[in-house]
PDB file of N, CA and C in Angstrom:
ATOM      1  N   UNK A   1       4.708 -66.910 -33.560  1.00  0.00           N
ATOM      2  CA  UNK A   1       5.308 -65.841 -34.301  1.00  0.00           C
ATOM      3  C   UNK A   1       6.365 -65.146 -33.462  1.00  0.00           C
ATOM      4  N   UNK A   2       6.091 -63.812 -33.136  1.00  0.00           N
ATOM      5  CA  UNK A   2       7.037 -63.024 -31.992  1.00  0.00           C
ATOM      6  C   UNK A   2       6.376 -63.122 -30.725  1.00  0.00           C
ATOM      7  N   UNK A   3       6.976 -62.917 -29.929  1.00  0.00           N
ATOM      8  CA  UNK A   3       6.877 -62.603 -28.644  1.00  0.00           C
ATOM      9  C   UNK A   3       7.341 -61.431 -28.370  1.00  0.00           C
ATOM     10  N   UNK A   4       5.891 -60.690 -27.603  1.00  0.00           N
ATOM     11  CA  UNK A   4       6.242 -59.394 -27.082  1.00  0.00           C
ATOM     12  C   UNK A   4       7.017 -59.801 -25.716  1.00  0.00           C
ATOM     13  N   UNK A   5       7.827 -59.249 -25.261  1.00  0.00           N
ATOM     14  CA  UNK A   5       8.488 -59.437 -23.934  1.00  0.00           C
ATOM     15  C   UNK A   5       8.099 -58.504 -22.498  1.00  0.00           C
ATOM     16  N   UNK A   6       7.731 -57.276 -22.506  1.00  0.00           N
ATOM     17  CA  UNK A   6       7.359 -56.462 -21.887  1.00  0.00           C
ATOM     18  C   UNK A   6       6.650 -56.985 -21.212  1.00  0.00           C
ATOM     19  N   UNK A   7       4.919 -57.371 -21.808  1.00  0.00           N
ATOM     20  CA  UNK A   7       3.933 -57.535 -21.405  1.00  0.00           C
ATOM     21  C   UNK A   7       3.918 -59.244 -20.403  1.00  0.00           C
ATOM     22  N   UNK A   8       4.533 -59.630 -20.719  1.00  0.00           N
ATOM     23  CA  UNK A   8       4.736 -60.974 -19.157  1.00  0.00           C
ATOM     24  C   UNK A   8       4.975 -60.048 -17.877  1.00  0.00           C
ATOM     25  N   UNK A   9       6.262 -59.526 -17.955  1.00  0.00           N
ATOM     26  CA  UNK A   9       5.835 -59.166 -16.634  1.00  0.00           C
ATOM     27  C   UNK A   9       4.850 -58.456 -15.880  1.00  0.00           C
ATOM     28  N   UNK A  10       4.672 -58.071 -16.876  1.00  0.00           N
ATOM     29  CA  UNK A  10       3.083 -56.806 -16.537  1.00  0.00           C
ATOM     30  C   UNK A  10       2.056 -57.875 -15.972  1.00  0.00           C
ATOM     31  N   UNK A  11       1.912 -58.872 -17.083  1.00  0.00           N
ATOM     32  CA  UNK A  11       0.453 -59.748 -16.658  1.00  0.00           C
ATOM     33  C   UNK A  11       1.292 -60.754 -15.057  1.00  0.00           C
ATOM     34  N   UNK A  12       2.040 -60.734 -15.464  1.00  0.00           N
ATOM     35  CA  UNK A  12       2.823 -61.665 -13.386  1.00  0.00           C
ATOM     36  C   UNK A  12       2.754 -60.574 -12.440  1.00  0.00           C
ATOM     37  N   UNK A  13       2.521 -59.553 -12.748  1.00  0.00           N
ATOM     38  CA  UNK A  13       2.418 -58.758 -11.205  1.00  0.00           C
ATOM     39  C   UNK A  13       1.234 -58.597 -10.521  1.00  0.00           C
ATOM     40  N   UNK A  14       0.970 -59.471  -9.376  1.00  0.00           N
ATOM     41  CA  UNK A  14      -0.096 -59.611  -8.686  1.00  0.00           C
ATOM     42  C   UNK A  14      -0.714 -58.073  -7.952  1.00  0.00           C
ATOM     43  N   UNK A  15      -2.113 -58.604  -7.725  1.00  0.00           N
ATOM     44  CA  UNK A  15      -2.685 -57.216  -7.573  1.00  0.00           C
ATOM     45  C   UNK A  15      -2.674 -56.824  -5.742  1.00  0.00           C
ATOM     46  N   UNK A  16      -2.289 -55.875  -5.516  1.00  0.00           N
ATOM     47  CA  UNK A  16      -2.184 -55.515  -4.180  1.00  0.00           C
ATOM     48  C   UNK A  16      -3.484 -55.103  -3.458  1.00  0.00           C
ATOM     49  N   UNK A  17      -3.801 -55.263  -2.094  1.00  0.00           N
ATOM     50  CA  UNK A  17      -5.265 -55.073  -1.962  1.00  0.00           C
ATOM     51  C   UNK A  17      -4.734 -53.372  -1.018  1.00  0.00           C
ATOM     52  N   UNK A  18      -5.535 -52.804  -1.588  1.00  0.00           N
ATOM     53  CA  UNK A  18      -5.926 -51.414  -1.003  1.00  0.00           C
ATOM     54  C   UNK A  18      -6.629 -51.354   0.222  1.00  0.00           C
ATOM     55  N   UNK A  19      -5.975 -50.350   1.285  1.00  0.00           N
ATOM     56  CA  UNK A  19      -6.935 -50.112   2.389  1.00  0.00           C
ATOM     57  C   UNK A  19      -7.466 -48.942   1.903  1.00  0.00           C
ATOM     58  N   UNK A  20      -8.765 -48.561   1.952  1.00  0.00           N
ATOM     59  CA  UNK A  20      -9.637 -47.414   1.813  1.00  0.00           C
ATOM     60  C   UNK A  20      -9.416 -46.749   2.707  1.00  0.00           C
ATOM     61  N   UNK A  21      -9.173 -46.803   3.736  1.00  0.00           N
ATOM     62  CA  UNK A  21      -8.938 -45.966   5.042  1.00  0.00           C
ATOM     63  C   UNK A  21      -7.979 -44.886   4.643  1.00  0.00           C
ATOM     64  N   UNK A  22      -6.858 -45.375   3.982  1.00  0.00           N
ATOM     65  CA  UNK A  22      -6.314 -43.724   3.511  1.00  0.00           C
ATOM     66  C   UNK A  22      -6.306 -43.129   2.779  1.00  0.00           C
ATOM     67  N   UNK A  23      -7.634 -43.041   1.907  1.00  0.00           N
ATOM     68  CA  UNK A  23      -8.389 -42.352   1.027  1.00  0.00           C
ATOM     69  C   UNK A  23      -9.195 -41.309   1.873  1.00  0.00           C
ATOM     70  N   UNK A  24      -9.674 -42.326   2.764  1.00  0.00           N
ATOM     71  CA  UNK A  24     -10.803 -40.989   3.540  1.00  0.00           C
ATOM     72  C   UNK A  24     -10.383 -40.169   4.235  1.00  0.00           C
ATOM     73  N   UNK A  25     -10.679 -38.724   4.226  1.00  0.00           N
ATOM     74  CA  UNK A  25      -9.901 -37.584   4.945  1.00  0.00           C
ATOM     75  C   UNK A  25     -10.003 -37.811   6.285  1.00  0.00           C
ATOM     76  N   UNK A  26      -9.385 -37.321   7.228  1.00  0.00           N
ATOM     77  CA  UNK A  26      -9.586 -37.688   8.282  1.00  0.00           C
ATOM     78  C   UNK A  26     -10.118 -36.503   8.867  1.00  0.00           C
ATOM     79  N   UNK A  27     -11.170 -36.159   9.967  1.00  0.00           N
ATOM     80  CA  UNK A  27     -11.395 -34.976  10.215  1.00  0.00           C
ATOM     81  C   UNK A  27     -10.807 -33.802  10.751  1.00  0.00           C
ATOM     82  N   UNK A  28     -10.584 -32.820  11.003  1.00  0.00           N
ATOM     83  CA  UNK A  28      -9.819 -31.781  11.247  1.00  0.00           C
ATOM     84  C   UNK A  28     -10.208 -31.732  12.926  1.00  0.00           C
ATOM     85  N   UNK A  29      -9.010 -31.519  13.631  1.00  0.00           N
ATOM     86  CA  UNK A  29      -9.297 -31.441  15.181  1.00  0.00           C
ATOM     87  C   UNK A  29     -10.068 -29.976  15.277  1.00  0.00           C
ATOM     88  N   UNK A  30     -11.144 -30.111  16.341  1.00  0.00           N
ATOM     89  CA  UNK A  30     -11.423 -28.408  15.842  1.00  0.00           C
ATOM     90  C   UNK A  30     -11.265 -28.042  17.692  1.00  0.00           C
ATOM     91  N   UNK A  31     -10.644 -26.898  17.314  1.00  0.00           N
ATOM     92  CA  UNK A  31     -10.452 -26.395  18.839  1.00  0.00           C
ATOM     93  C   UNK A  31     -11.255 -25.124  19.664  1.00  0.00           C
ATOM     94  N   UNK A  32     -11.731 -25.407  20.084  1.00  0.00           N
ATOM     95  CA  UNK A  32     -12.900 -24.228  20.899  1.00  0.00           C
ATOM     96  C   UNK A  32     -12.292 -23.130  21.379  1.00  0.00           C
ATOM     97  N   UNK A  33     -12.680 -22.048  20.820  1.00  0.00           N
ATOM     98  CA  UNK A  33     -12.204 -20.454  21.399  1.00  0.00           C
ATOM     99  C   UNK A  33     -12.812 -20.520  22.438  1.00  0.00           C
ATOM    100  N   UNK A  34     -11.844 -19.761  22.993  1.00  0.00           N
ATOM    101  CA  UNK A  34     -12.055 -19.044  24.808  1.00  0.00           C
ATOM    102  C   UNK A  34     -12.821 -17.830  24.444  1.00  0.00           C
ATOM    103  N   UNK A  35     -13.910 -17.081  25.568  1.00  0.00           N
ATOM    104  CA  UNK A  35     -14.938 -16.100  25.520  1.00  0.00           C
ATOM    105  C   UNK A  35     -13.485 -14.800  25.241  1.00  0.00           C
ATOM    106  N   UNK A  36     -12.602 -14.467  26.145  1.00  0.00           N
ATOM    107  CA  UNK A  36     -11.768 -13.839  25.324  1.00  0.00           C
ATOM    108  C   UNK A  36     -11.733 -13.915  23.989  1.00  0.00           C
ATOM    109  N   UNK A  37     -11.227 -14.524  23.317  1.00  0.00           N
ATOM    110  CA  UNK A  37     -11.266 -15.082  22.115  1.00  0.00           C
ATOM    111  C   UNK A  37     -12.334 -14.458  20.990  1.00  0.00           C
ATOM    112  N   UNK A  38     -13.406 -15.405  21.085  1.00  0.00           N
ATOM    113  CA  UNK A  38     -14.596 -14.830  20.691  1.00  0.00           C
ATOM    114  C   UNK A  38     -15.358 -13.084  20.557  1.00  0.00           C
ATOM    115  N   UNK A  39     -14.533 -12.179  22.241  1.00  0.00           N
ATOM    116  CA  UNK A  39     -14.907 -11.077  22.492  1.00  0.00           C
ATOM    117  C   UNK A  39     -14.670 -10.147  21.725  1.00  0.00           C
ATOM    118  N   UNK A  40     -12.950 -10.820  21.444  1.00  0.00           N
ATOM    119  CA  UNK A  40     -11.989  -9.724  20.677  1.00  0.00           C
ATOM    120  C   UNK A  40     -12.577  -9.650  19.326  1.00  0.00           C
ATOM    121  N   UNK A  41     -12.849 -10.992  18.762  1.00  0.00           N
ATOM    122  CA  UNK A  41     -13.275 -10.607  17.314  1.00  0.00           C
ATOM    123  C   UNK A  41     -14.574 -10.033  17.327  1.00  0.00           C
ATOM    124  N   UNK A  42     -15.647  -9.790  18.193  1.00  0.00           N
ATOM    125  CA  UNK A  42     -16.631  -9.348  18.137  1.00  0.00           C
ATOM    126  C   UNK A  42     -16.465  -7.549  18.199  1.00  0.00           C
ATOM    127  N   UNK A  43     -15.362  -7.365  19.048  1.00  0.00           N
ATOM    128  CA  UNK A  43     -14.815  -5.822  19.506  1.00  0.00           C
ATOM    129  C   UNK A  43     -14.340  -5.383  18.240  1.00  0.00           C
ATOM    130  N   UNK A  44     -13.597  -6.200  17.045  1.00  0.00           N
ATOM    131  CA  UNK A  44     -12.773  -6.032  16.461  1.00  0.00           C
ATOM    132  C   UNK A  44     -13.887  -5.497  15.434  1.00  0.00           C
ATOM    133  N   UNK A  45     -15.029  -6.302  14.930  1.00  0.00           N
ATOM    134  CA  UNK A  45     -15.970  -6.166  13.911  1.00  0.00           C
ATOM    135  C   UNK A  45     -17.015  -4.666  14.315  1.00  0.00           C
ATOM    136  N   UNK A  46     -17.196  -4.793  15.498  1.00  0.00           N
ATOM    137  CA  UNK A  46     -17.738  -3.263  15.619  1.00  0.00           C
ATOM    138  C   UNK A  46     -16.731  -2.068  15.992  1.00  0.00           C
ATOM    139  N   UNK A  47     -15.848  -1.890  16.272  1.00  0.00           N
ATOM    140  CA  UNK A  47     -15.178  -1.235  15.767  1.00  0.00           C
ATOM    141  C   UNK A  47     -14.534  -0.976  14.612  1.00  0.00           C
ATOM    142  N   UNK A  48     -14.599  -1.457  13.294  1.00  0.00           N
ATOM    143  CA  UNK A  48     -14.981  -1.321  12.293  1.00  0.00           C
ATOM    144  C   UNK A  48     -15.732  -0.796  11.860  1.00  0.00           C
ATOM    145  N   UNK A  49     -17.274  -1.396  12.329  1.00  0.00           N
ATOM    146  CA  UNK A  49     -18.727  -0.421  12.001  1.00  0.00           C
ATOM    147  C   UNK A  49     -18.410   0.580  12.206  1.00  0.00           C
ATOM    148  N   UNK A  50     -18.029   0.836  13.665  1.00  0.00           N
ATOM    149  CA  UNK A  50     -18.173   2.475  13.765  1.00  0.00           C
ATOM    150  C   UNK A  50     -17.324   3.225  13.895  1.00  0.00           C
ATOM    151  N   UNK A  51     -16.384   2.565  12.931  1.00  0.00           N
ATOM    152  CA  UNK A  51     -14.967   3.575  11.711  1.00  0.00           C
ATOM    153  C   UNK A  51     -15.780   4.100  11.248  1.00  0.00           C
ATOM    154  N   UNK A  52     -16.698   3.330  10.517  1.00  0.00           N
ATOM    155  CA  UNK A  52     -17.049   3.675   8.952  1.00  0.00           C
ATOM    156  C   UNK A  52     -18.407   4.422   8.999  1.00  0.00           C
ATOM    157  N   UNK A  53     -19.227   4.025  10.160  1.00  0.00           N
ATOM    158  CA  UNK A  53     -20.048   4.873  10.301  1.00  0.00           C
ATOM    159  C   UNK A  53     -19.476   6.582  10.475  1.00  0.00           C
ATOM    160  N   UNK A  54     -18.450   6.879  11.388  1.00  0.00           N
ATOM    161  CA  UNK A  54     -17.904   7.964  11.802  1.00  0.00           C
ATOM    162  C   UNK A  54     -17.404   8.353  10.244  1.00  0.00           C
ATOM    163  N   UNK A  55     -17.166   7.609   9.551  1.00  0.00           N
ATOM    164  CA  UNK A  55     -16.436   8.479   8.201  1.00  0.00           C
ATOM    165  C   UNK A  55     -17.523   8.676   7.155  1.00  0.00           C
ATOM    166  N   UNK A  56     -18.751   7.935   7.466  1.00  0.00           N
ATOM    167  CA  UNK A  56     -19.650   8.562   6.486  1.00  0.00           C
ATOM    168  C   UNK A  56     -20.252   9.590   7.093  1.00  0.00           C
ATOM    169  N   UNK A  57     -20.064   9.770   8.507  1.00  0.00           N
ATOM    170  CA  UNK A  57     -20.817  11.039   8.868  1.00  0.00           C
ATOM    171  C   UNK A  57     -19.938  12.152   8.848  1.00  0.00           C
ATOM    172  N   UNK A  58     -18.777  12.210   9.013  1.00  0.00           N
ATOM    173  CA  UNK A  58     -17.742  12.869   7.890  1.00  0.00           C
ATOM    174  C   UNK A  58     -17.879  13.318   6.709  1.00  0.00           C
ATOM    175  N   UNK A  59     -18.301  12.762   5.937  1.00  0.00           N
ATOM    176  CA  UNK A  59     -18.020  12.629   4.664  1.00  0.00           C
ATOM    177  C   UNK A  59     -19.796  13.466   4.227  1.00  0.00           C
ATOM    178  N   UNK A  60     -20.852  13.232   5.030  1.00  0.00           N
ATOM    179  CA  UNK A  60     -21.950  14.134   4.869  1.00  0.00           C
ATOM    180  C   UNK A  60     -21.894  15.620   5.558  1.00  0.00           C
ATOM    181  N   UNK A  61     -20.820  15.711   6.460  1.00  0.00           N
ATOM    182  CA  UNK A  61     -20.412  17.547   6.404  1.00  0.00           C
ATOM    183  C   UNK A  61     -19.758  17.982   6.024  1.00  0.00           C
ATOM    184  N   UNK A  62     -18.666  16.990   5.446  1.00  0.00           N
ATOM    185  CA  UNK A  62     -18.109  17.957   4.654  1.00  0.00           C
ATOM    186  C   UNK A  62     -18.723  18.138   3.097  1.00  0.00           C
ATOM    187  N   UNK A  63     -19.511  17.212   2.462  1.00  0.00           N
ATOM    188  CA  UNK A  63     -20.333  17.643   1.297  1.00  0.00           C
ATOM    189  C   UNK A  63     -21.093  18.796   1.840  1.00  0.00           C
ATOM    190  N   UNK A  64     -21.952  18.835   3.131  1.00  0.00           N
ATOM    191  CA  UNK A  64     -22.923  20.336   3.285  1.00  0.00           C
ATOM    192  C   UNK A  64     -22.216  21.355   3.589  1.00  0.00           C
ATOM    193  N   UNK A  65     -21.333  21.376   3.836  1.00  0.00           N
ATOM    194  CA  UNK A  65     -20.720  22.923   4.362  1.00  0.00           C
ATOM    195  C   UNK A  65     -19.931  23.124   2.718  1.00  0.00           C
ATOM    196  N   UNK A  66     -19.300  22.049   2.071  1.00  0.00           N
ATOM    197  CA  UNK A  66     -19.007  22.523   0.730  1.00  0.00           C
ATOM    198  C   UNK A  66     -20.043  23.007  -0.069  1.00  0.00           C
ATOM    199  N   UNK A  67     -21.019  22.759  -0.317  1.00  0.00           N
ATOM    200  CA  UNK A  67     -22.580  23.319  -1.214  1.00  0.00           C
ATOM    201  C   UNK A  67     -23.525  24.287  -0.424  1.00  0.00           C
ATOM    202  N   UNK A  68     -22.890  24.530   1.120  1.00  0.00           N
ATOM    203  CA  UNK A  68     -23.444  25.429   1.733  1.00  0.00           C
ATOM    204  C   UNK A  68     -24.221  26.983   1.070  1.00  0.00           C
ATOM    205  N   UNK A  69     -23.129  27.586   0.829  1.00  0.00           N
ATOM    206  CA  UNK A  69     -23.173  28.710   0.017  1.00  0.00           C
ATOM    207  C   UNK A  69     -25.119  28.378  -0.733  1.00  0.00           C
ATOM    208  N   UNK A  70     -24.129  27.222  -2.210  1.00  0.00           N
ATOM    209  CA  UNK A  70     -25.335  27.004  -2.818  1.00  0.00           C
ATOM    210  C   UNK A  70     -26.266  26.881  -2.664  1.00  0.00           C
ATOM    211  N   UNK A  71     -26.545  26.397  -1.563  1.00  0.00           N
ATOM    212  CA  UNK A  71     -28.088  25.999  -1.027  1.00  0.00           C
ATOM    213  C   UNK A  71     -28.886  27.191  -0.551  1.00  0.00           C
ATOM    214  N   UNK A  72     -27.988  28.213  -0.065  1.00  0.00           N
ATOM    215  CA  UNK A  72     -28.605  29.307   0.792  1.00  0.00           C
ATOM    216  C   UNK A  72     -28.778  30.033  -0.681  1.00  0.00           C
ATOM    217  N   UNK A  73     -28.423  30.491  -1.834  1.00  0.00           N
ATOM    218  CA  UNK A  73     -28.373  30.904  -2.950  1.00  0.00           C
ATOM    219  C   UNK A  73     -29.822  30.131  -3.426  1.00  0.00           C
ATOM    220  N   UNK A  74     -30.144  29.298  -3.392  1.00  0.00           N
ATOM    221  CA  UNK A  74     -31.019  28.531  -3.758  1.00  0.00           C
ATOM    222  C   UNK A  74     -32.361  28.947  -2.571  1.00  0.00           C
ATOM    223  N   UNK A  75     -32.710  28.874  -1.715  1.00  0.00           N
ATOM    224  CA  UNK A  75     -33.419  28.604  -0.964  1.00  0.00           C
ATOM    225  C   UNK A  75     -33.567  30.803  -0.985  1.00  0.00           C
ATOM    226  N   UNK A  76     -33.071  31.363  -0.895  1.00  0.00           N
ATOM    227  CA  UNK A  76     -33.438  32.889  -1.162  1.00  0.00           C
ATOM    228  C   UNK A  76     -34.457  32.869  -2.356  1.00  0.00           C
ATOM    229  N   UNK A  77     -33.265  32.512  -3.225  1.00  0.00           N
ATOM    230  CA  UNK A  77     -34.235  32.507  -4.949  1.00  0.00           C
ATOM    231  C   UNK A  77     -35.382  31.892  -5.099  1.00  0.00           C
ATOM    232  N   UNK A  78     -36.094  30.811  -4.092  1.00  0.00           N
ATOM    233  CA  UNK A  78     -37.175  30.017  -4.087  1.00  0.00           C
ATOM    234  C   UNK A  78     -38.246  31.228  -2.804  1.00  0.00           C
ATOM    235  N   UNK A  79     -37.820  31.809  -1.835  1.00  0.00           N
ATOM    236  CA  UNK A  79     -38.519  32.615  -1.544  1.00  0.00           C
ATOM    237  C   UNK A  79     -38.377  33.625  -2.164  1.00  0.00           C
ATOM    238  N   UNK A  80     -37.990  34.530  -2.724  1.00  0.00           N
ATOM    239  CA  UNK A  80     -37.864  35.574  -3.655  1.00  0.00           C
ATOM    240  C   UNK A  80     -38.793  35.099  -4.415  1.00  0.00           C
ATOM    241  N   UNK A  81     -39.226  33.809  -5.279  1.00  0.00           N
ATOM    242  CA  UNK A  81     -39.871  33.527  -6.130  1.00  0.00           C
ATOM    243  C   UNK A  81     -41.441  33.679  -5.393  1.00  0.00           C
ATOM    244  N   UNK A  82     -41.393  32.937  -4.154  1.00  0.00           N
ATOM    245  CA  UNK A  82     -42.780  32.863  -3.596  1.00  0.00           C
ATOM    246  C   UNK A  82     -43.464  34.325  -3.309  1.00  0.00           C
ATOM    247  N   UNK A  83     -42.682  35.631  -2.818  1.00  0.00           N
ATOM    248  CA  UNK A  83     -42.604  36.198  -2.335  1.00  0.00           C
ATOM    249  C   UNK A  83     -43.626  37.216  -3.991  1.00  0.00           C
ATOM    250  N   UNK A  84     -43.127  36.954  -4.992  1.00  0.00           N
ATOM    251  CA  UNK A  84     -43.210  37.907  -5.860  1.00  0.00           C
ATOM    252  C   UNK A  84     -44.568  37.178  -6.415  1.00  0.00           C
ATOM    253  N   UNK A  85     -44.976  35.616  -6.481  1.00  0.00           N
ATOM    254  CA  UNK A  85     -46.147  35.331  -6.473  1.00  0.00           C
ATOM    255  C   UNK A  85     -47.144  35.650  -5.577  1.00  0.00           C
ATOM    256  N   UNK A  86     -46.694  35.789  -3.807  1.00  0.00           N
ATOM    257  CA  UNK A  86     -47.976  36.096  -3.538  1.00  0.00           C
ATOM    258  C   UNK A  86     -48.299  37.452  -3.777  1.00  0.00           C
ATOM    259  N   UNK A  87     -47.457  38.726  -4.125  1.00  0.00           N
ATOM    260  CA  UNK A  87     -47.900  39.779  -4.046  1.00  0.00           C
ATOM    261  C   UNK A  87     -48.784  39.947  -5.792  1.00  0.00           C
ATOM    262  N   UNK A  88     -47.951  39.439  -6.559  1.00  0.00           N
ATOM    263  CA  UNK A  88     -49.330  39.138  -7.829  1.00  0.00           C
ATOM    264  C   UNK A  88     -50.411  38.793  -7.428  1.00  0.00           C
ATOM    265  N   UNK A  89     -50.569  38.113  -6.268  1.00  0.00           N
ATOM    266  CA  UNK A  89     -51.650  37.264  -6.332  1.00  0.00           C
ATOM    267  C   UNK A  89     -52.655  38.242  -5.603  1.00  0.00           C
ATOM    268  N   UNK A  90     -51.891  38.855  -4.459  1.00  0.00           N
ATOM    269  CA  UNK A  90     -52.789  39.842  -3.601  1.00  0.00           C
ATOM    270  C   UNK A  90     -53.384  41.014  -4.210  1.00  0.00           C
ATOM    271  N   UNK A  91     -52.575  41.643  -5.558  1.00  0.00           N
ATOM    272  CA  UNK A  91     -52.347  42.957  -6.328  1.00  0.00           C
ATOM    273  C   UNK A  91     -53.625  42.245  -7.131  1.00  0.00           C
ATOM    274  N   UNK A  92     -54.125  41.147  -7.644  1.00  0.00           N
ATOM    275  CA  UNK A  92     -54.844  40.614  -8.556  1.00  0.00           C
ATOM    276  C   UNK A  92     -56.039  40.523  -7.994  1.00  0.00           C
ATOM    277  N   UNK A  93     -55.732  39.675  -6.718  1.00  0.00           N
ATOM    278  CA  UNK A  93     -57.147  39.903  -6.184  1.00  0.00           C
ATOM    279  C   UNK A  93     -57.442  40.928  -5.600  1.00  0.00           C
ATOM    280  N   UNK A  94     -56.982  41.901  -5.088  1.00  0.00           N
ATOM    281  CA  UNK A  94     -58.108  43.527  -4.882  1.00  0.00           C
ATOM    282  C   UNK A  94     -58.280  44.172  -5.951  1.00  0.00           C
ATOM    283  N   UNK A  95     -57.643  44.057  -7.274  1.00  0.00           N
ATOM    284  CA  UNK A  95     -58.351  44.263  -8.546  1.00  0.00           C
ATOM    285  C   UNK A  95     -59.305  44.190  -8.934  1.00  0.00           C
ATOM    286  N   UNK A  96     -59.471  42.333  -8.516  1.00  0.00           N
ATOM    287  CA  UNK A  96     -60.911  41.442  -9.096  1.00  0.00           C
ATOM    288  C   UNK A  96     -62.194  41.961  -7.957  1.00  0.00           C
ATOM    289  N   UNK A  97     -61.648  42.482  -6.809  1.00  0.00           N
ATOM    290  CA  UNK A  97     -62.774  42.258  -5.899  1.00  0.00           C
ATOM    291  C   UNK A  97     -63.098  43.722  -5.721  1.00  0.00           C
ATOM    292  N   UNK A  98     -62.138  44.791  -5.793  1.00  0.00           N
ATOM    293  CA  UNK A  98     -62.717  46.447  -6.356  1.00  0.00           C
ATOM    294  C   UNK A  98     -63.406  46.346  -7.601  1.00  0.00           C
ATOM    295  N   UNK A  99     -63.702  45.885  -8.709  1.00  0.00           N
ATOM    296  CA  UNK A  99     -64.221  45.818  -9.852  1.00  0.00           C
ATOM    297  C   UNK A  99     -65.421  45.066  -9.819  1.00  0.00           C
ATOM    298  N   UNK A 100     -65.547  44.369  -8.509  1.00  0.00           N
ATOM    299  CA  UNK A 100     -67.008  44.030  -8.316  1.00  0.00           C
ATOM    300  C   UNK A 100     -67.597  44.574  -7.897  1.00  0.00           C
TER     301      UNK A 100
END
């Protein structure tokens, strides 16, 4: 009938053999830090820590000296409170114990 033409040359082209070898990654040279080296990033990471430590301890005086006030407002009103219970309590009991 027809002849496709394309496909001859396709089927005549012999198959090439592959090396696998440059498929596989090859490993990465790895190069050993010097104790310098190593020191600095260790210096580098705690000094960091204790940025951040220093700024949270920052950061907890200046919240107490801001609510200062409040707290002392608070801590009166809680003895004021105690203060007015125990004397009920003392006024109550020489009541109960004169009446016996």
């Amino acid at each position: 009938m027809f002849k496709i033409s394309f496909f001859t040359p396709i089927l005549m082209i012999q198959p090439s053999l592959t090396n696998f070898d440059d498929f596989i990654e090859k490993p990465k040279p790895i190069i050993p830090k010097s104790k310098y080296e190593i020191q600095s990033d260790i210096n580098m990471y705690l000094n960091i820590i204790v940025l951040l430590i220093i700024i949270i301890g920052l950061f907890y005086l200046y919240q107490r000296f801001k609510y200062k006030s409040q707290h002392e407002e608070e801590t009166k009103e809680k003895i004021k409170q105690f203060d007015e219970y125990l004397n009920e309590y003392y006024i109550n009991d020489m009541l109960n114990t004169s009446k016996k």
